[in-house]
PDB file of N, CA and C in Angstrom:
ATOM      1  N   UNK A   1       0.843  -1.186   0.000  1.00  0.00           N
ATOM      2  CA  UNK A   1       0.000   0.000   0.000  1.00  0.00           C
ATOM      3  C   UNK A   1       0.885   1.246   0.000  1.00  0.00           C
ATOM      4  N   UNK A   2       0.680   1.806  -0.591  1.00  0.00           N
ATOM      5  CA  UNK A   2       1.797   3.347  -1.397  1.00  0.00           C
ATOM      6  C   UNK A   2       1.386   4.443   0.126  1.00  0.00           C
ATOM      7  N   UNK A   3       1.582   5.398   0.249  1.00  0.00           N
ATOM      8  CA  UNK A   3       1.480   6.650   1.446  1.00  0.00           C
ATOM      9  C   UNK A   3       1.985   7.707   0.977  1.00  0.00           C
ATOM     10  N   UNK A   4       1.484   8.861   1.441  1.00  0.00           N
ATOM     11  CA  UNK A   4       2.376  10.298   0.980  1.00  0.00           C
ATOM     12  C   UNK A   4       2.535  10.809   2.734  1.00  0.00           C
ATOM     13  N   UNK A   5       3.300  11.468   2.992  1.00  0.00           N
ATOM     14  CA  UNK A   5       3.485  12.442   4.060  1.00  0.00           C
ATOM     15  C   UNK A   5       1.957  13.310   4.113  1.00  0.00           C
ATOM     16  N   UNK A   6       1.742  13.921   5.380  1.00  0.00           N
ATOM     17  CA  UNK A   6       0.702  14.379   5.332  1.00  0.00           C
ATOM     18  C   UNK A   6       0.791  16.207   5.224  1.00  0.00           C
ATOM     19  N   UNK A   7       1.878  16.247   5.006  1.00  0.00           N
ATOM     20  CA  UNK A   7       2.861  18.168   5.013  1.00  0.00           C
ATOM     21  C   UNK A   7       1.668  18.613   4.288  1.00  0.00           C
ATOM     22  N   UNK A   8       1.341  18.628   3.035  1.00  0.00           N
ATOM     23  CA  UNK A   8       1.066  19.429   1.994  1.00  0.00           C
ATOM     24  C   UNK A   8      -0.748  19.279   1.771  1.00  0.00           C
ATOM     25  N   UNK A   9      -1.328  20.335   2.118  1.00  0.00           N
ATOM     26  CA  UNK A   9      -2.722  20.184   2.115  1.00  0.00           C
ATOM     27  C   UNK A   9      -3.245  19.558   0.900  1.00  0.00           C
ATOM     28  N   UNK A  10      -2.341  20.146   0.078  1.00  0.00           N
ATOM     29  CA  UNK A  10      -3.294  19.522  -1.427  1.00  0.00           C
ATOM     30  C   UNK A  10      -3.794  17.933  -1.523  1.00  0.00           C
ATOM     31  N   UNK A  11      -2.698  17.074  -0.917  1.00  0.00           N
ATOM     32  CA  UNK A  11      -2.889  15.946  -1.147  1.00  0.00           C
ATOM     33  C   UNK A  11      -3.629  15.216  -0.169  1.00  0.00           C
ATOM     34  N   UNK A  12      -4.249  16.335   0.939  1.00  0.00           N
ATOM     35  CA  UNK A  12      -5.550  15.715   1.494  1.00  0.00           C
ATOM     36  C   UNK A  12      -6.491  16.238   1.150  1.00  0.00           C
ATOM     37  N   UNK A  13      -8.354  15.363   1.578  1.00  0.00           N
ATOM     38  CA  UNK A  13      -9.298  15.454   0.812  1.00  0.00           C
ATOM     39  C   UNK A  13     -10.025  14.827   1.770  1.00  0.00           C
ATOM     40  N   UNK A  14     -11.210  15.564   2.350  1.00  0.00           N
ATOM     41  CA  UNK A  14     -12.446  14.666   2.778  1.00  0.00           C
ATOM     42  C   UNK A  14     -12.485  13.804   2.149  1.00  0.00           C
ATOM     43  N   UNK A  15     -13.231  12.964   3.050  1.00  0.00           N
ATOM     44  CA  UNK A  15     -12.963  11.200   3.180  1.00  0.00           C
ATOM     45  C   UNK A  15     -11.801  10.447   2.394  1.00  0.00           C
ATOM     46  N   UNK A  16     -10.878  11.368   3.213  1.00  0.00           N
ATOM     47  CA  UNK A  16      -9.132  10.259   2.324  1.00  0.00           C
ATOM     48  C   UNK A  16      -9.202   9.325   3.918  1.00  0.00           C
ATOM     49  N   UNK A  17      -8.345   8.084   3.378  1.00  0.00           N
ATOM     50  CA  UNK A  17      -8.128   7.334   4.675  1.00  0.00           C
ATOM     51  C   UNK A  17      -6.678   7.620   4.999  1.00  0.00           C
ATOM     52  N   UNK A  18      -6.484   8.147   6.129  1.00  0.00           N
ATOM     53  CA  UNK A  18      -5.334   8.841   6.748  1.00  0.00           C
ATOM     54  C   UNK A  18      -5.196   8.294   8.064  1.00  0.00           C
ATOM     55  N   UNK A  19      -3.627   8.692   8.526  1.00  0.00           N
ATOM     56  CA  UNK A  19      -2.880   7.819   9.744  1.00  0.00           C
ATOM     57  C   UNK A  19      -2.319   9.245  10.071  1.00  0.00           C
ATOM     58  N   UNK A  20      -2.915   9.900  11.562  1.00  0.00           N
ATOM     59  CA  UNK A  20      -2.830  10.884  12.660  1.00  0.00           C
ATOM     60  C   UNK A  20      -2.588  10.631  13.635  1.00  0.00           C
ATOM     61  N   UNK A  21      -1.562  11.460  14.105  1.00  0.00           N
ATOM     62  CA  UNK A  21      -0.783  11.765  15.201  1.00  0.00           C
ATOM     63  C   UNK A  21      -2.261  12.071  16.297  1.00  0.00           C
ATOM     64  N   UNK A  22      -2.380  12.027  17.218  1.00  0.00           N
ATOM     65  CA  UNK A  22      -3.203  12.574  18.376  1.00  0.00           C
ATOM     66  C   UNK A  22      -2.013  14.032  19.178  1.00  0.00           C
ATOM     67  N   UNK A  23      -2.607  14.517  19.549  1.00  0.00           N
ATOM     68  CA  UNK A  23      -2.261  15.734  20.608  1.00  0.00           C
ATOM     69  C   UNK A  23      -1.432  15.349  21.604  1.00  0.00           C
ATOM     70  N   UNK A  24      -2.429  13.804  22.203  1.00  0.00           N
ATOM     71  CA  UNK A  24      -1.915  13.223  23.342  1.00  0.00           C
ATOM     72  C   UNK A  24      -0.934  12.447  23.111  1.00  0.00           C
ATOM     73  N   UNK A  25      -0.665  11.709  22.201  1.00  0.00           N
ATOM     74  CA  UNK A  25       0.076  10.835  21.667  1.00  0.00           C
ATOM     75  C   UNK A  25       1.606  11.377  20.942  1.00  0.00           C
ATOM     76  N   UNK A  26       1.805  13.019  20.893  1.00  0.00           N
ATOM     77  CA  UNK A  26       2.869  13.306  20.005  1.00  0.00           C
ATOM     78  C   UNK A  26       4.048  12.716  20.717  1.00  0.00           C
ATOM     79  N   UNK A  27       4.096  12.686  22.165  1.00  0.00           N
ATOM     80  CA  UNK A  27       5.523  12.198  22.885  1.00  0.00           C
ATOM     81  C   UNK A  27       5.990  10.419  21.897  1.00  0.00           C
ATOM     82  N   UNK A  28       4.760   9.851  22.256  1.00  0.00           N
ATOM     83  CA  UNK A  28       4.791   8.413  21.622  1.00  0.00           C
ATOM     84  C   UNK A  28       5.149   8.363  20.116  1.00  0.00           C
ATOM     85  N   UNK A  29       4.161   8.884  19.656  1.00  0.00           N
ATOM     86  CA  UNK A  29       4.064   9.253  18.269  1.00  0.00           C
ATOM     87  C   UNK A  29       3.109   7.770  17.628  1.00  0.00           C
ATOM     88  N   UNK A  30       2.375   7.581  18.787  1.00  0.00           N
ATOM     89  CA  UNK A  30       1.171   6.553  18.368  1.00  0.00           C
ATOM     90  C   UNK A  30       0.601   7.148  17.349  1.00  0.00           C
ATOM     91  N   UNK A  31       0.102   6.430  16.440  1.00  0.00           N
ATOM     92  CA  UNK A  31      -0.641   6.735  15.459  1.00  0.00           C
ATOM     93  C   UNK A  31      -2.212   6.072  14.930  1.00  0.00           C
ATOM     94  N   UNK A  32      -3.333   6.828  14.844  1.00  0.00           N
ATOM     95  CA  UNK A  32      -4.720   6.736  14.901  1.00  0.00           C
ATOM     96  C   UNK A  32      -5.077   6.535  13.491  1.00  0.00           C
ATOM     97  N   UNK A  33      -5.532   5.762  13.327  1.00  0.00           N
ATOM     98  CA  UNK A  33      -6.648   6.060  11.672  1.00  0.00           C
ATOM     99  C   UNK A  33      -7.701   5.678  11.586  1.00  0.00           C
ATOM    100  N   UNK A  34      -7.954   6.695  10.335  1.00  0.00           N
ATOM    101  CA  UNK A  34      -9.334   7.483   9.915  1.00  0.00           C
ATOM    102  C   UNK A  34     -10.205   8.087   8.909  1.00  0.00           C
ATOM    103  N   UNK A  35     -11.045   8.496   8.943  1.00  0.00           N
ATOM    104  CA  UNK A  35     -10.990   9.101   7.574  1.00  0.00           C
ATOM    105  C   UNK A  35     -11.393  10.589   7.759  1.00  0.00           C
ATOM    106  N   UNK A  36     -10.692  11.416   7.237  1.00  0.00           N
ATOM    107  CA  UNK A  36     -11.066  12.782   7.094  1.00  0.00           C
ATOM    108  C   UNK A  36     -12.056  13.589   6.833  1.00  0.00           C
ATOM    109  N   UNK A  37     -12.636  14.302   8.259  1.00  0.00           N
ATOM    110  CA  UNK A  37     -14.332  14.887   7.971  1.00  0.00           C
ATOM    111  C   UNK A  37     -13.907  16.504   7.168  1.00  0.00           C
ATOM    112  N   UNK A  38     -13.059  16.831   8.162  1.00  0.00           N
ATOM    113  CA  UNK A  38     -12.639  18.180   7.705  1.00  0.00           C
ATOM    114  C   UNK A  38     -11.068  18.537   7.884  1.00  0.00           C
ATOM    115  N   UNK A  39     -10.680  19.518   7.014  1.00  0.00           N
ATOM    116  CA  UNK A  39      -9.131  19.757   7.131  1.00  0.00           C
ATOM    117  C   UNK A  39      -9.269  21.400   7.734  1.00  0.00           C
ATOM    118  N   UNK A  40      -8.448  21.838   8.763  1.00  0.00           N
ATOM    119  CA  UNK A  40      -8.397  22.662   9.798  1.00  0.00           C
ATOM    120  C   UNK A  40      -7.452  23.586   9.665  1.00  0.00           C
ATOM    121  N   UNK A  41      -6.289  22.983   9.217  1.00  0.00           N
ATOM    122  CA  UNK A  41      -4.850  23.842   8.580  1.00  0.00           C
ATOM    123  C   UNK A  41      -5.156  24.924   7.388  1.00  0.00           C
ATOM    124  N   UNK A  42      -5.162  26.134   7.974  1.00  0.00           N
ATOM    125  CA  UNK A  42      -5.375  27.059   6.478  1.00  0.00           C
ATOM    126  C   UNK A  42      -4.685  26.840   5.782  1.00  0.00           C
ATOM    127  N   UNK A  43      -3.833  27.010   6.073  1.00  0.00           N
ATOM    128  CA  UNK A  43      -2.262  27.327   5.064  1.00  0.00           C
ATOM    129  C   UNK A  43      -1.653  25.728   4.270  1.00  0.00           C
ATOM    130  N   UNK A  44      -1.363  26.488   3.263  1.00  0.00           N
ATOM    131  CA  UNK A  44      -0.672  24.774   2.483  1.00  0.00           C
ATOM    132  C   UNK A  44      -0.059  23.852   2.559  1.00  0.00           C
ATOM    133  N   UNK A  45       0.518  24.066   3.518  1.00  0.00           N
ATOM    134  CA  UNK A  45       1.791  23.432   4.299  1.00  0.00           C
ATOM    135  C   UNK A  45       2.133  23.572   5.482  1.00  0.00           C
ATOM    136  N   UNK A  46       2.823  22.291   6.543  1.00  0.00           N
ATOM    137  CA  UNK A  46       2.808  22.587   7.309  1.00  0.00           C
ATOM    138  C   UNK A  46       3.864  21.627   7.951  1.00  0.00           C
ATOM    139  N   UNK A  47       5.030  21.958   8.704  1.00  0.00           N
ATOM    140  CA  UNK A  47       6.201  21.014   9.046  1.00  0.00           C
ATOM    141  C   UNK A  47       5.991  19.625   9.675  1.00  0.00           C
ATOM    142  N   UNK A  48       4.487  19.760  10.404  1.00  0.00           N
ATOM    143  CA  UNK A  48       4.346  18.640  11.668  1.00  0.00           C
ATOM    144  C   UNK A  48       2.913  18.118  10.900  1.00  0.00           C
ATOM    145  N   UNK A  49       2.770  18.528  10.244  1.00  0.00           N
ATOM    146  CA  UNK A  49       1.407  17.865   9.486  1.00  0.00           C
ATOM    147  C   UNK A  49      -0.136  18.499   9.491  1.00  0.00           C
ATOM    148  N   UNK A  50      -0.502  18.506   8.364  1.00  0.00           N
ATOM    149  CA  UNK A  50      -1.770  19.446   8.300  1.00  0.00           C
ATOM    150  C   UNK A  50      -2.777  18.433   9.197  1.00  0.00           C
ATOM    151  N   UNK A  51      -3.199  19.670   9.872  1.00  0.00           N
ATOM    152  CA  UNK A  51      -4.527  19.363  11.527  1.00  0.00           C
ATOM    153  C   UNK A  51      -5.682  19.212  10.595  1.00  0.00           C
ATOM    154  N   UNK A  52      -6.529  17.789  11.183  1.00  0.00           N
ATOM    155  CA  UNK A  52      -7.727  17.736  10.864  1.00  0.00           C
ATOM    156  C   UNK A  52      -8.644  17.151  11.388  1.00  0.00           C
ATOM    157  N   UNK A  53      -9.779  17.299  11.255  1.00  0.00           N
ATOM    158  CA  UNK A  53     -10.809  16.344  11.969  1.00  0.00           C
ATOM    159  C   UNK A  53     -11.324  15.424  11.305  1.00  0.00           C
ATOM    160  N   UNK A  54     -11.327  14.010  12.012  1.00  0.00           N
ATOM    161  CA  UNK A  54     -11.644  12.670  11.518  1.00  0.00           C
ATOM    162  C   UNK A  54     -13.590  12.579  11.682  1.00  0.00           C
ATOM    163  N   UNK A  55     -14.069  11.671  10.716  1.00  0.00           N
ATOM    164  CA  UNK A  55     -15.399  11.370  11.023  1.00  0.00           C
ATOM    165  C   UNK A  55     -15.747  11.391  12.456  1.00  0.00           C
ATOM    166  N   UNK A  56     -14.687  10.057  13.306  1.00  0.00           N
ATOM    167  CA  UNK A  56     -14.637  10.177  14.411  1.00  0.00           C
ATOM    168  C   UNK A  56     -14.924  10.960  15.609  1.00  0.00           C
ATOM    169  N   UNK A  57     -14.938  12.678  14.788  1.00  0.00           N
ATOM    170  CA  UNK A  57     -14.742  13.361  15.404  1.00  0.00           C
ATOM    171  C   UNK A  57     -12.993  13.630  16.742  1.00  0.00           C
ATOM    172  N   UNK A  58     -12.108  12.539  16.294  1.00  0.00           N
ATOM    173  CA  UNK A  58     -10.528  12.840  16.818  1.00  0.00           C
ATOM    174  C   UNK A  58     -10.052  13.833  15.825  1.00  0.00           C
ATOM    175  N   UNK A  59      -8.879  14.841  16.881  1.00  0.00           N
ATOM    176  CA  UNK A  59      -8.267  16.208  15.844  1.00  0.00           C
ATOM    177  C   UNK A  59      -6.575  15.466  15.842  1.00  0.00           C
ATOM    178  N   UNK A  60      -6.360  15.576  15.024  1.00  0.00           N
ATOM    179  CA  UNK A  60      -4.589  15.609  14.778  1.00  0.00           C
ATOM    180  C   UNK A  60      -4.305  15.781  14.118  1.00  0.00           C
ATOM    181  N   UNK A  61      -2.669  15.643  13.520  1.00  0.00           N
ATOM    182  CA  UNK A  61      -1.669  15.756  12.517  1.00  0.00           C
ATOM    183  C   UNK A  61      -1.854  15.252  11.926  1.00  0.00           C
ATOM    184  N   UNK A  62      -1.874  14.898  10.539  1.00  0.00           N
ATOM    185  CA  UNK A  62      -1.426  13.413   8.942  1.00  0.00           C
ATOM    186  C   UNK A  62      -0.209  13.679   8.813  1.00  0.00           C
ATOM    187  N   UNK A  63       0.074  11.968   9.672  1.00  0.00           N
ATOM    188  CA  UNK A  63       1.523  11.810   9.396  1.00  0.00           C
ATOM    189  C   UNK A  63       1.770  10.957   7.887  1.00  0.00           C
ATOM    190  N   UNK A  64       0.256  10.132   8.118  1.00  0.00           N
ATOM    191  CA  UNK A  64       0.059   9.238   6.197  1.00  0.00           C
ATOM    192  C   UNK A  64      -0.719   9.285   5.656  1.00  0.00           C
ATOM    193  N   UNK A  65      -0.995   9.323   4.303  1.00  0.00           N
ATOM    194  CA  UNK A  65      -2.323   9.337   3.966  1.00  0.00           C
ATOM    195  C   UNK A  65      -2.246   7.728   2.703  1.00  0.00           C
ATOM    196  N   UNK A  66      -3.504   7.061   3.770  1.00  0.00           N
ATOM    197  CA  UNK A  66      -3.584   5.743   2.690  1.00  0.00           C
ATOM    198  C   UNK A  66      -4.088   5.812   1.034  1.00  0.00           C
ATOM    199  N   UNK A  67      -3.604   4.956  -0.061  1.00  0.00           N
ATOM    200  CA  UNK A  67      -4.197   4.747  -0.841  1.00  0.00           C
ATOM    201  C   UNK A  67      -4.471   3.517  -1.099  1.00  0.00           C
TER     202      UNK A  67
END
């Protein structure tokens, strides 16, 4: 299964299936997946990963985004 980094807004998209960092979890760097309700990050880019909210309703980073 292929992945991109989750840096660059473009290449996320409501309902992509994506692998997020949690808030709580950055020490660990456990990672959650999901699928994307909404993307939160204005800006295009972002060093630690564009913030978003999962169906789930969980907020974090995209550290992957599945295809």
């Amino acid at each position: 299964m292929e992945s991109l980094s989750g840096n660059n807004r473009v290449h996320i998209k409501p309902g992509q299936r994506v692998l997020i960092v949690l808030k709580a979890d950055q020490r660990s760097g456990k990672l959650t997946e999901g699928v994307v309700k909404d993307i939160l990050t204005p800006s295009a880019s972002h060093p630690h990963g564009i913030k978003v909210r999962l169906q789930s309703g969980l907020v974090g980073r995209v550290k992957e985004i599945k295809y």
